[in-house]
C-alpha atoms as a PDB file:
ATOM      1  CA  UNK A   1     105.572  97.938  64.245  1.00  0.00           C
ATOM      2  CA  UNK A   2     104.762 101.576  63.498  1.00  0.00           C
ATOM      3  CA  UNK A   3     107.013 103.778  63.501  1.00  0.00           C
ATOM      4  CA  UNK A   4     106.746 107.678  63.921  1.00  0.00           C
ATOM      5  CA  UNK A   5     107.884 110.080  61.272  1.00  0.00           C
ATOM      6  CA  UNK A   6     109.126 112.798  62.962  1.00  0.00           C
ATOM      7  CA  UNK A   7     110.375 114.623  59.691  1.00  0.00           C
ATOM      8  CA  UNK A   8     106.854 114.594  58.623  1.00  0.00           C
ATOM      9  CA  UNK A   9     105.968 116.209  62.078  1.00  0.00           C
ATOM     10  CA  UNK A  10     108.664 118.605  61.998  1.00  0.00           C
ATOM     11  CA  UNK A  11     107.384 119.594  58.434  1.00  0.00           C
ATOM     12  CA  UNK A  12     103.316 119.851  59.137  1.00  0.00           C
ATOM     13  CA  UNK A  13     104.200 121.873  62.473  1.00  0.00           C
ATOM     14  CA  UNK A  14     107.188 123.764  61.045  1.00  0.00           C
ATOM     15  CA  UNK A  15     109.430 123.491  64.005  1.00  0.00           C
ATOM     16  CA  UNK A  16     112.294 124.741  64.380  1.00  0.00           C
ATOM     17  CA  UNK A  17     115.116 121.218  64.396  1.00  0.00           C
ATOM     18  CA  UNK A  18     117.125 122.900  67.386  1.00  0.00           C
ATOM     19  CA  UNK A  19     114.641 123.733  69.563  1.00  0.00           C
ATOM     20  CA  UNK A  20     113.051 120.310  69.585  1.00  0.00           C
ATOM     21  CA  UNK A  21     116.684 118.720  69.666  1.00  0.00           C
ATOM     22  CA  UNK A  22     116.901 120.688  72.969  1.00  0.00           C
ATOM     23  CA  UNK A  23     113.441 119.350  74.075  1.00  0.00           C
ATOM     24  CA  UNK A  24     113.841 115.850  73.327  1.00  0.00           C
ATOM     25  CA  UNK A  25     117.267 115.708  74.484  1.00  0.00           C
ATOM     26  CA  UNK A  26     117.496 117.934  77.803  1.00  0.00           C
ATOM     27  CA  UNK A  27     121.160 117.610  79.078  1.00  0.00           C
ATOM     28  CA  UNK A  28     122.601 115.633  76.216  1.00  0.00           C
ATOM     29  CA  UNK A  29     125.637 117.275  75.192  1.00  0.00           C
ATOM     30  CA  UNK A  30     125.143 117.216  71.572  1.00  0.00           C
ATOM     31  CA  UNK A  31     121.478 117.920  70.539  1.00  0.00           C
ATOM     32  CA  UNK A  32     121.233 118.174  67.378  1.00  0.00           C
ATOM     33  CA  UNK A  33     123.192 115.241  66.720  1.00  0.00           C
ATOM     34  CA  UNK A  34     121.193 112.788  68.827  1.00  0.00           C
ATOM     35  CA  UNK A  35     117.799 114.383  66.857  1.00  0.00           C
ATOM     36  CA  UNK A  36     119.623 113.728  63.939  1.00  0.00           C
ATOM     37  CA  UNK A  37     119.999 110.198  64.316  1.00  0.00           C
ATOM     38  CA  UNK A  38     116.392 109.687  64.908  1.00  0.00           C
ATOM     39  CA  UNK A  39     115.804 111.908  61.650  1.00  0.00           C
ATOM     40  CA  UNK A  40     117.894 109.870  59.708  1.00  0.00           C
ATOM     41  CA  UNK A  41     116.535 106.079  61.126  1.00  0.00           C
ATOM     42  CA  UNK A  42     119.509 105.136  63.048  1.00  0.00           C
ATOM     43  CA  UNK A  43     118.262 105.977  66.557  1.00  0.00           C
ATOM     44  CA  UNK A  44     114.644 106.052  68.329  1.00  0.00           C
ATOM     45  CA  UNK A  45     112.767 108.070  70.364  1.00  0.00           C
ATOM     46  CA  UNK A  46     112.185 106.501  73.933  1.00  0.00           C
ATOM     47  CA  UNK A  47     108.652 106.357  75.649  1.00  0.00           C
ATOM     48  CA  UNK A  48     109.848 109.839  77.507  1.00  0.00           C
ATOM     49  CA  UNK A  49     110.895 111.397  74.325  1.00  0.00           C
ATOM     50  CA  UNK A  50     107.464 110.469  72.588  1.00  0.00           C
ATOM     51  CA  UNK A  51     105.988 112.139  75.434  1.00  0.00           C
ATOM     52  CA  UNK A  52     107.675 114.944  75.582  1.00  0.00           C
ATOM     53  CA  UNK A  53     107.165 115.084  71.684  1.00  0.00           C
ATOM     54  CA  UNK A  54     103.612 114.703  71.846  1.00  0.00           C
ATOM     55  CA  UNK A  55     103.206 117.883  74.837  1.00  0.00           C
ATOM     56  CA  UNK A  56     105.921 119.876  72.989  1.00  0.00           C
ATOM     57  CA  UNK A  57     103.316 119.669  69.424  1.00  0.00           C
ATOM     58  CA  UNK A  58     100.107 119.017  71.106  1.00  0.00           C
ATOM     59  CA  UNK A  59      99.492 115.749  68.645  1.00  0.00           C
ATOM     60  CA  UNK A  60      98.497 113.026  71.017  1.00  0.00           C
ATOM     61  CA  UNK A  61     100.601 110.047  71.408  1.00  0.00           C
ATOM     62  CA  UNK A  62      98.499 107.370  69.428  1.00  0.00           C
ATOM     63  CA  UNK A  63      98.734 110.118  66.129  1.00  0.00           C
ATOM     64  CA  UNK A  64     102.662 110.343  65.987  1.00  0.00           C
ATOM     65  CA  UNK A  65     102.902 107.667  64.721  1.00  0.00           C
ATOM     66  CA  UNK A  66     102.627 106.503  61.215  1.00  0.00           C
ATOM     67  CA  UNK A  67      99.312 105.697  59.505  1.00  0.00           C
ATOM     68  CA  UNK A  68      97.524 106.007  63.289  1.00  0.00           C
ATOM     69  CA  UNK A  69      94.844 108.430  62.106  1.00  0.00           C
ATOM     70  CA  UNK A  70      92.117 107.805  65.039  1.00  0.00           C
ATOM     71  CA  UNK A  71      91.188 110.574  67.329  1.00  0.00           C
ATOM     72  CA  UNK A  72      89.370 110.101  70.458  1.00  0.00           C
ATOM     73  CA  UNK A  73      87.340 111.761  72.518  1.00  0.00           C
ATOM     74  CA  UNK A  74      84.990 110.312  75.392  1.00  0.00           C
ATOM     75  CA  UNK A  75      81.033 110.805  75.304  1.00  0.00           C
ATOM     76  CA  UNK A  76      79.336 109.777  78.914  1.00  0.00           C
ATOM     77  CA  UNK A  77      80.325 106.233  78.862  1.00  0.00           C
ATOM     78  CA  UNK A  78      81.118 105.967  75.581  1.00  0.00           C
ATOM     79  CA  UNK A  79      85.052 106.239  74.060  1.00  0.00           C
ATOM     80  CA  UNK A  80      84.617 107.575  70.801  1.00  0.00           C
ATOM     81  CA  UNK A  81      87.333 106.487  68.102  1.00  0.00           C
ATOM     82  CA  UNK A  82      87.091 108.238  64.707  1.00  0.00           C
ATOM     83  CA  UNK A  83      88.730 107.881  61.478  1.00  0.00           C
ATOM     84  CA  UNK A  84      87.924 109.540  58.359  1.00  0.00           C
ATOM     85  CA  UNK A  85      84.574 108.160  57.517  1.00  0.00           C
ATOM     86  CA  UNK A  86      84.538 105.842  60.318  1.00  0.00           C
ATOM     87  CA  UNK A  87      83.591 105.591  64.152  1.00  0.00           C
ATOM     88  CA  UNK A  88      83.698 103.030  67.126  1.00  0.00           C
ATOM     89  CA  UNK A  89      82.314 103.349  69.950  1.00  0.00           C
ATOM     90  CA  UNK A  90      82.779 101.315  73.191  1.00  0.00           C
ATOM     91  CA  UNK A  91      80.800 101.273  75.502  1.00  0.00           C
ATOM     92  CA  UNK A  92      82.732 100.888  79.202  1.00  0.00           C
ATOM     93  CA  UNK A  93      79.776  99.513  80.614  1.00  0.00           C
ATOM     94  CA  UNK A  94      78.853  96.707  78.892  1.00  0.00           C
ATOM     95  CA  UNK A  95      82.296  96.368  76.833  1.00  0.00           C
ATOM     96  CA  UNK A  96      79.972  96.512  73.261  1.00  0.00           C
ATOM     97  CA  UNK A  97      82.094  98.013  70.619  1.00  0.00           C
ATOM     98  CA  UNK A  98      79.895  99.205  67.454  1.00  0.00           C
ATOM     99  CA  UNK A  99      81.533 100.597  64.537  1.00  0.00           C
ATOM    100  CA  UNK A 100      80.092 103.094  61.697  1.00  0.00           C
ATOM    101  CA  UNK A 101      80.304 104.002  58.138  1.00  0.00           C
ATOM    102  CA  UNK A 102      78.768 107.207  57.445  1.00  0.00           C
ATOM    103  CA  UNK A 103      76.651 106.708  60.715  1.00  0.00           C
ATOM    104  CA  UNK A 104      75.538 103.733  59.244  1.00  0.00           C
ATOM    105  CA  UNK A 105      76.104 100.599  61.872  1.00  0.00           C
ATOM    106  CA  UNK A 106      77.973  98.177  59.820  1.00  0.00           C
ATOM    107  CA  UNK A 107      79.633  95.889  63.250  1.00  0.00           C
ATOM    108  CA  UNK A 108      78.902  95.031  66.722  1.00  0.00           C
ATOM    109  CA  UNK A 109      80.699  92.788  69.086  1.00  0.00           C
ATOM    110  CA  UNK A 110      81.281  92.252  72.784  1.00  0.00           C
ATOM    111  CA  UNK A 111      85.127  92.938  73.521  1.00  0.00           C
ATOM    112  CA  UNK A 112      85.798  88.839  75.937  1.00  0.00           C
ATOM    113  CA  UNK A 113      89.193  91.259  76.730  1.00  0.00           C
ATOM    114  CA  UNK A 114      89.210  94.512  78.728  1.00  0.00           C
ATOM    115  CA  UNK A 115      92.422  94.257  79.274  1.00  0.00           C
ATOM    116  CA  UNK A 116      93.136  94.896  75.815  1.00  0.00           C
ATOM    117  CA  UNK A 117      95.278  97.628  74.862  1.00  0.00           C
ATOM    118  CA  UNK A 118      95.052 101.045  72.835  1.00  0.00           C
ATOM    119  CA  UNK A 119      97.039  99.954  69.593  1.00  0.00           C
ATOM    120  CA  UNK A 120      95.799  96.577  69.574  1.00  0.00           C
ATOM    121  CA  UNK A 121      92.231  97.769  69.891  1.00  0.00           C
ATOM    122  CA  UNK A 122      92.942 100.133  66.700  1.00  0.00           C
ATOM    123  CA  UNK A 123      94.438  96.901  64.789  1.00  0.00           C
ATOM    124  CA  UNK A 124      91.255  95.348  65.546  1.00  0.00           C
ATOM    125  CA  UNK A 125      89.097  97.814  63.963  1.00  0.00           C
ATOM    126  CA  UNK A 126      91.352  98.273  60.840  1.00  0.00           C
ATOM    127  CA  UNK A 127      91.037  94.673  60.446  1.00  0.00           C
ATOM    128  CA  UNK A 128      86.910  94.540  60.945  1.00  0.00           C
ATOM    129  CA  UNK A 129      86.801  97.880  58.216  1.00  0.00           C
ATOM    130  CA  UNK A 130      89.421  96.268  56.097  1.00  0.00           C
ATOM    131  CA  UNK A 131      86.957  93.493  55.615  1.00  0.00           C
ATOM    132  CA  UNK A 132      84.386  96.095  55.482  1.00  0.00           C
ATOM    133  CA  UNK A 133      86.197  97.231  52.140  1.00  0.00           C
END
């Protein structure tokens, strides 16, 4: 399981601890305390808290958390996934994902799921460029 380090968030985006305790925990009569539970690992962030901590920074939901370093954008049919040297596509049409080092095709396979979902798509292609390596 990943996990999302929100000191290391709070620390690249230098916000300001009371401000997000407020955002994260709207109504909660102590604030600061429930954000610093989560800071300190005894507590977790709920799916509406990770949303509300992804609009609040503008980091999109799959890149809070730890060691998820793919961004994503969409070209035509294509979903785009990129990670430092690296890039899948998928095509939504034919359910072909081909991945790329340095633009240089290195994998192609026919997804048999499309119900298959974000995070375990992205543990897929770490494993196919971790055998790459």
């Amino acid at each position: 399981m990943q996990n999302i380090d929100l000191n290391k968030i709070i620390r690249s985006k230098a916000l300001d601890k009371k401000v997000l305790a407020t955002e994260l925990f709207p109504g909660h009569k102590h604030p600061d305390l429930a954000l610093s539970r989560i800071l300190s690992g005894v507590g977790f962030l709920d799916e509406k808290q990770i949303s509300k901590l992804s609009f609040y920074t503008s980091i999109p939901i799959a890149q809070l958390y730890t060691g998820a370093e793919w961004t994503s954008f969409i070209e035509g049919k294509k979903h785009v996934l990129a990670c430092q040297e690296y890039r899948a596509e998928l095509d939504t049409t034919t359910w072909i994902v081909k991945l790329y080092e340095h633009d240089s095709l290195f994998h192609e396979e026919v997804l048999t799921s499309a119900g298959i979902g974000l995070g375990e798509f992205i543990e897929l292609l770490n494993g196919i460029i971790a055998k790459q390596k």
